[in-house]
Protein backbone atom coordinates (compact mmCIF):
# COMPACT_ATOMS: atom_id res chain seq x y z
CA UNK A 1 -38.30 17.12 -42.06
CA UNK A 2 -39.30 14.90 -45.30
CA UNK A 3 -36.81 12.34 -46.07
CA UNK A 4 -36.52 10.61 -49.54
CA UNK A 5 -34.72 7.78 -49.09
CA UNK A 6 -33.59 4.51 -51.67
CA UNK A 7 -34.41 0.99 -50.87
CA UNK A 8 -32.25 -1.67 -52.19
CA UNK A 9 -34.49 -4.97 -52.72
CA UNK A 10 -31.87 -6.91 -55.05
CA UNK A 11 -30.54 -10.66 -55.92
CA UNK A 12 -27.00 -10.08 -56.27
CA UNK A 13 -23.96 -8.01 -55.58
CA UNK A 14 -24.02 -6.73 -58.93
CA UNK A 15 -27.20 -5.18 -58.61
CA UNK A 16 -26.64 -4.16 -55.71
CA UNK A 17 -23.78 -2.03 -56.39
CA UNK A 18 -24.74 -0.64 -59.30
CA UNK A 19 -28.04 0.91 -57.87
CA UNK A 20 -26.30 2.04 -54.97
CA UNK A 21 -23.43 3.53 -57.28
CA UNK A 22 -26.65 5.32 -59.29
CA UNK A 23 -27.78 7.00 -55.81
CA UNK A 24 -24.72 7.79 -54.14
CA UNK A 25 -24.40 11.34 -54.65
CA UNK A 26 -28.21 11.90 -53.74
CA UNK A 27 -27.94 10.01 -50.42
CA UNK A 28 -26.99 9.82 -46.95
CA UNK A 29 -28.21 6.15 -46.55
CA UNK A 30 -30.47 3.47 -48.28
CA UNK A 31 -32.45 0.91 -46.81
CA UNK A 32 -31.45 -2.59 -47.93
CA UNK A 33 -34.67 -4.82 -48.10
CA UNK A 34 -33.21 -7.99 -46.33
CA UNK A 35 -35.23 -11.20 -46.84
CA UNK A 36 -35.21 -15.09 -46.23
CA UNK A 37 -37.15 -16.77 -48.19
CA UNK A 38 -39.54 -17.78 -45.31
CA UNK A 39 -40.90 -15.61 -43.52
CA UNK A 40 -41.62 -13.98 -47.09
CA UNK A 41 -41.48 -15.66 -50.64
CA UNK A 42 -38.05 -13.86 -51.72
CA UNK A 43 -34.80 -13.86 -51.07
CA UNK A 44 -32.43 -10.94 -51.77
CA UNK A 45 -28.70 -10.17 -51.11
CA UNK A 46 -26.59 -8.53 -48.79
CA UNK A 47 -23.04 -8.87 -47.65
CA UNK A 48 -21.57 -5.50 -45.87
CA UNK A 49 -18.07 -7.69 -45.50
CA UNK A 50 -18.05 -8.13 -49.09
CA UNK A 51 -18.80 -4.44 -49.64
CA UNK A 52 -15.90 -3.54 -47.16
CA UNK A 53 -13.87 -3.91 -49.49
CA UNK A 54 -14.87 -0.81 -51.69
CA UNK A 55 -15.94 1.83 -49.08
CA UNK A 56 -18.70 3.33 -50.63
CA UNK A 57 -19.26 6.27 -47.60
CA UNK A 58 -22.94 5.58 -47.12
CA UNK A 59 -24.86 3.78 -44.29
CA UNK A 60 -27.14 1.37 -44.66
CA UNK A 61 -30.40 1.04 -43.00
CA UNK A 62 -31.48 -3.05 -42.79
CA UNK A 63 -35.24 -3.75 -43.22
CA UNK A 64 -35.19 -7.63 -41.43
CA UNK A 65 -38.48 -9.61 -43.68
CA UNK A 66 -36.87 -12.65 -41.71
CA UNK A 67 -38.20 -15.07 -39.21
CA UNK A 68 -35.12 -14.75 -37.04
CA UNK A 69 -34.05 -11.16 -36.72
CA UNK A 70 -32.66 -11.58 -33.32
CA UNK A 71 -30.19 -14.58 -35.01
CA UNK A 72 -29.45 -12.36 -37.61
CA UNK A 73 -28.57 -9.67 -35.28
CA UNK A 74 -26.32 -11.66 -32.91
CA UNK A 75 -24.63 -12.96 -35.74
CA UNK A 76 -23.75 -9.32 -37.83
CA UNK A 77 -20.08 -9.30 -37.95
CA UNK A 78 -19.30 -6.65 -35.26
CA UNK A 79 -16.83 -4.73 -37.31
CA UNK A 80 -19.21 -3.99 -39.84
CA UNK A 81 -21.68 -1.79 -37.89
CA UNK A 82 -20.17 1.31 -38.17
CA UNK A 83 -21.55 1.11 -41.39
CA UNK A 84 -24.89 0.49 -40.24
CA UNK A 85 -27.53 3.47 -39.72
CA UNK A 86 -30.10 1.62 -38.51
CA UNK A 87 -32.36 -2.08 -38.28
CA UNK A 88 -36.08 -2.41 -38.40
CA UNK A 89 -37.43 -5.65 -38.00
CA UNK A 90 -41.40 -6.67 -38.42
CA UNK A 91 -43.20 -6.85 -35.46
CA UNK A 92 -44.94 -10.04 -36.77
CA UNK A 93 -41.39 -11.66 -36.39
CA UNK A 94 -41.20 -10.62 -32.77
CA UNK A 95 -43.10 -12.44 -30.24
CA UNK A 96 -44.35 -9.80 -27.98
CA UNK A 97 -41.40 -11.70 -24.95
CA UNK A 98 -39.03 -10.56 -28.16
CA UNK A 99 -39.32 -7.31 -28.32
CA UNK A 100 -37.41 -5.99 -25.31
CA UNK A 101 -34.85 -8.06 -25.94
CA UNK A 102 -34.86 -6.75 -29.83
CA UNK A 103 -34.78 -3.43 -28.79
CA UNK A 104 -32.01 -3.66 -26.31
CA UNK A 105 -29.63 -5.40 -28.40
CA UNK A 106 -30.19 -3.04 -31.58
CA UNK A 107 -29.09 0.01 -29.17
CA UNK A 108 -26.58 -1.93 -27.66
CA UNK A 109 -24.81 -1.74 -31.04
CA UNK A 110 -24.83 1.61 -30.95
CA UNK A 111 -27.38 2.12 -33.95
CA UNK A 112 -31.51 3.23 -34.60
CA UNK A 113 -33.76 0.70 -33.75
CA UNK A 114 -37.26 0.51 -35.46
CA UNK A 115 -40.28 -1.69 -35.54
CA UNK A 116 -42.51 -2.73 -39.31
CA UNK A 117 -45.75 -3.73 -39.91
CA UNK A 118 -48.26 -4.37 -42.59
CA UNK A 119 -51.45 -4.25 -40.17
CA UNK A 120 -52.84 -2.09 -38.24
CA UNK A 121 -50.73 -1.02 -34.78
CA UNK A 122 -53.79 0.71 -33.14
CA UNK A 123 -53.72 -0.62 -29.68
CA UNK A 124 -50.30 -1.98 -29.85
CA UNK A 125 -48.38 0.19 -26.94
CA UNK A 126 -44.59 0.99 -28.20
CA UNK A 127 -44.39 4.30 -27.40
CA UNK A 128 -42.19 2.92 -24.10
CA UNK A 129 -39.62 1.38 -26.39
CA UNK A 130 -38.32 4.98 -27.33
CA UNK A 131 -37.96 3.71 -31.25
CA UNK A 132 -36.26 5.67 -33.83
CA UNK A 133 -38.54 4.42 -36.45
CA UNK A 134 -42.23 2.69 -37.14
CA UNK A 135 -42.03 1.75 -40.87
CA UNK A 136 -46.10 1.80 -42.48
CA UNK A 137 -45.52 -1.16 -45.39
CA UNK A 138 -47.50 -0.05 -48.02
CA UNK A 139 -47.67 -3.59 -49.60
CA UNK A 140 -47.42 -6.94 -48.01
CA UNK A 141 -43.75 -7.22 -47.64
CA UNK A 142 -40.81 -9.20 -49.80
CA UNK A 143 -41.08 -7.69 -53.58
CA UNK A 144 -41.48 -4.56 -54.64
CA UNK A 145 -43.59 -2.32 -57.65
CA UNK A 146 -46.79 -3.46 -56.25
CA UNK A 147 -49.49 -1.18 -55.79
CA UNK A 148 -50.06 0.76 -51.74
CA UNK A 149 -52.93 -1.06 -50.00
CA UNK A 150 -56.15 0.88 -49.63
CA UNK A 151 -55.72 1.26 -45.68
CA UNK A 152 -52.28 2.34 -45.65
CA UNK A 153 -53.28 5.78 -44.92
CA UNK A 154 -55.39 4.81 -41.46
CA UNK A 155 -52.32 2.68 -41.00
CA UNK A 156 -49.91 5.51 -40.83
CA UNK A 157 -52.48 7.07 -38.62
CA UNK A 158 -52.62 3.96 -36.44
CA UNK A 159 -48.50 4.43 -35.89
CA UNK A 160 -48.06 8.58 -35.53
CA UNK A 161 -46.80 9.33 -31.82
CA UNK A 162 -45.27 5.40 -31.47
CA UNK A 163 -41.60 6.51 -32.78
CA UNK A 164 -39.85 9.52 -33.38
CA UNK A 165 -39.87 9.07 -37.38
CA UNK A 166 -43.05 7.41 -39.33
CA UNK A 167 -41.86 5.47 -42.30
CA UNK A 168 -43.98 4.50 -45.32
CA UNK A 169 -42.41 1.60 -47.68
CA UNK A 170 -44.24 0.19 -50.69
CA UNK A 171 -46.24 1.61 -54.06
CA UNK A 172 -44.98 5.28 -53.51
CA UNK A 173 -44.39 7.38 -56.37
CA UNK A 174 -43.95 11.16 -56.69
CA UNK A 175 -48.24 11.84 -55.90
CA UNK A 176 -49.59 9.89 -53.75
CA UNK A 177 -46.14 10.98 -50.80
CA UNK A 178 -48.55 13.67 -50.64
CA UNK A 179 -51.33 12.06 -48.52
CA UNK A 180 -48.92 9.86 -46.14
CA UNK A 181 -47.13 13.53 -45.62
CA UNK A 182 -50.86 15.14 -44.59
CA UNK A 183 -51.50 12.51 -41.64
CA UNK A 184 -47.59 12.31 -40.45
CA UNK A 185 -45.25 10.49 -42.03
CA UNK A 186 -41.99 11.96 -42.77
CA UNK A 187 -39.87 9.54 -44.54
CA UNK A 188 -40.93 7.21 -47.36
CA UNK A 189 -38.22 3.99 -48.81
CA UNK A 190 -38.84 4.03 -52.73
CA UNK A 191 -37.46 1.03 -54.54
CA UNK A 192 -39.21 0.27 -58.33
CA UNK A 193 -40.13 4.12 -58.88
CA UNK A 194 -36.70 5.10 -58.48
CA UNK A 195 -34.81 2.48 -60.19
CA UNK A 196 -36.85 1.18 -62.61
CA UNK A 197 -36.11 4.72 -64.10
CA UNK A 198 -33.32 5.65 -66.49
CA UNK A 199 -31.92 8.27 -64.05
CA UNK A 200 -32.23 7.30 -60.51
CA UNK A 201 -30.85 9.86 -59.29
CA UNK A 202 -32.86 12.61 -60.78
CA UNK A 203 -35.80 11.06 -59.67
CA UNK A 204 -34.62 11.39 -56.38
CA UNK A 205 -33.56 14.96 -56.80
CA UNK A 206 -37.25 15.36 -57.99
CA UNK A 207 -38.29 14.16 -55.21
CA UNK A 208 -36.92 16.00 -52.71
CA UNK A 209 -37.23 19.21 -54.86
CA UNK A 210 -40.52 18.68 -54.68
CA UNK A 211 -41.38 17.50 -50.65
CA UNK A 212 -38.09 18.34 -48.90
């Protein structure tokens, strides 16, 4: 099954809410684009206890561009996770001693666990992790509306049979899906062709008229 699905990459709560506000009725959950400022050049915002507040009824799936995803992870206020579908972290962040332990404490909370790259994971074994998700980056991760690297497509190849979803992130728009669909990806995180848009959520709609 093809899966259109929003990515939040924002500065602010403002933002934040009104994009997710724009893609509500379109979505079951949205990837929020989580960075630090170190281990990429950006920094965005996100505060689930501040969005507590005003239950929205969506989940959120956390993409971790941080050095210290297993921090961050300890540290998530445990109350909040039932709002939480799932957490990917890069695999450049995760020594390869860090990935059990990763893995392990993302299903101890009860939620998906998946695994990002922006290289190549050809002879990187994690089919015995059991992941929910392997997310392709189509662009070197932290901002978005740049255009998909040229290998992205051997990339995706380099990650089918590793999880049970392939994930592409990064210079999609409604064409070029096509080709990451053709060699096995089935769910793709759009962030500047969706919102930079007047109507967000018809281009989602699109979307999924048109690959779902």
């Amino acid at each position: 099954m093809i899966e259109i699905i929003p990515a939040l990459l924002v500065h602010d709560q403002q933002t934040f809410e009104h994009r997710l506000k724009q893609v509500l009725p379109v979505s079951k959950f949205v990837q929020v684009d989580i960075t630090d400022g170190t281990f990429v050049k950006n920094h965005t915002w996100f505060n689930t206890v501040d969005l507590i507040e005003e239950d929205y009824n969506i989940k959120y799936w956390l993409h971790l561009m941080i050095d210290d995803p297993l921090g961050y992870i300890v540290n998530f206020p445990k109350a909040e996770i039932r709002h939480i579908e799932g957490i990917t972290a890069h695999i450049e962040s995760l020594n390869k001693d860090k990935l059990d332990v990763y893995v392990d404490l993302v299903k101890s909370l009860g939620v998906r666990v998946g695994v990002a790259s922006d290289v190549t994971l050809e002879g990187i074994n994690l089919e015995e992790y059991q992941l929910d998700e392997v997310l392709v980056l189509g662009v070197k991760p932290g901002f978005s509306g740049k255009a998909t690297l040229s290998d992205t497509k051997d990339r995706v190849l380099s990650a089918i049979l590793k999880a049970k979803t392939i994930a592409v992130d990064g210079g999609l728009d409604s064409n070029n899906i096509k080709e990451f669909i053709e060699v096995g990806a089935t769910r793709f995180y759009l962030s500047s062709f969706i919102f930079d848009n007047e109507n967000p959520q018809k281009v989602v709609e699109d979307l999924k008229n048109k690959y779902v």
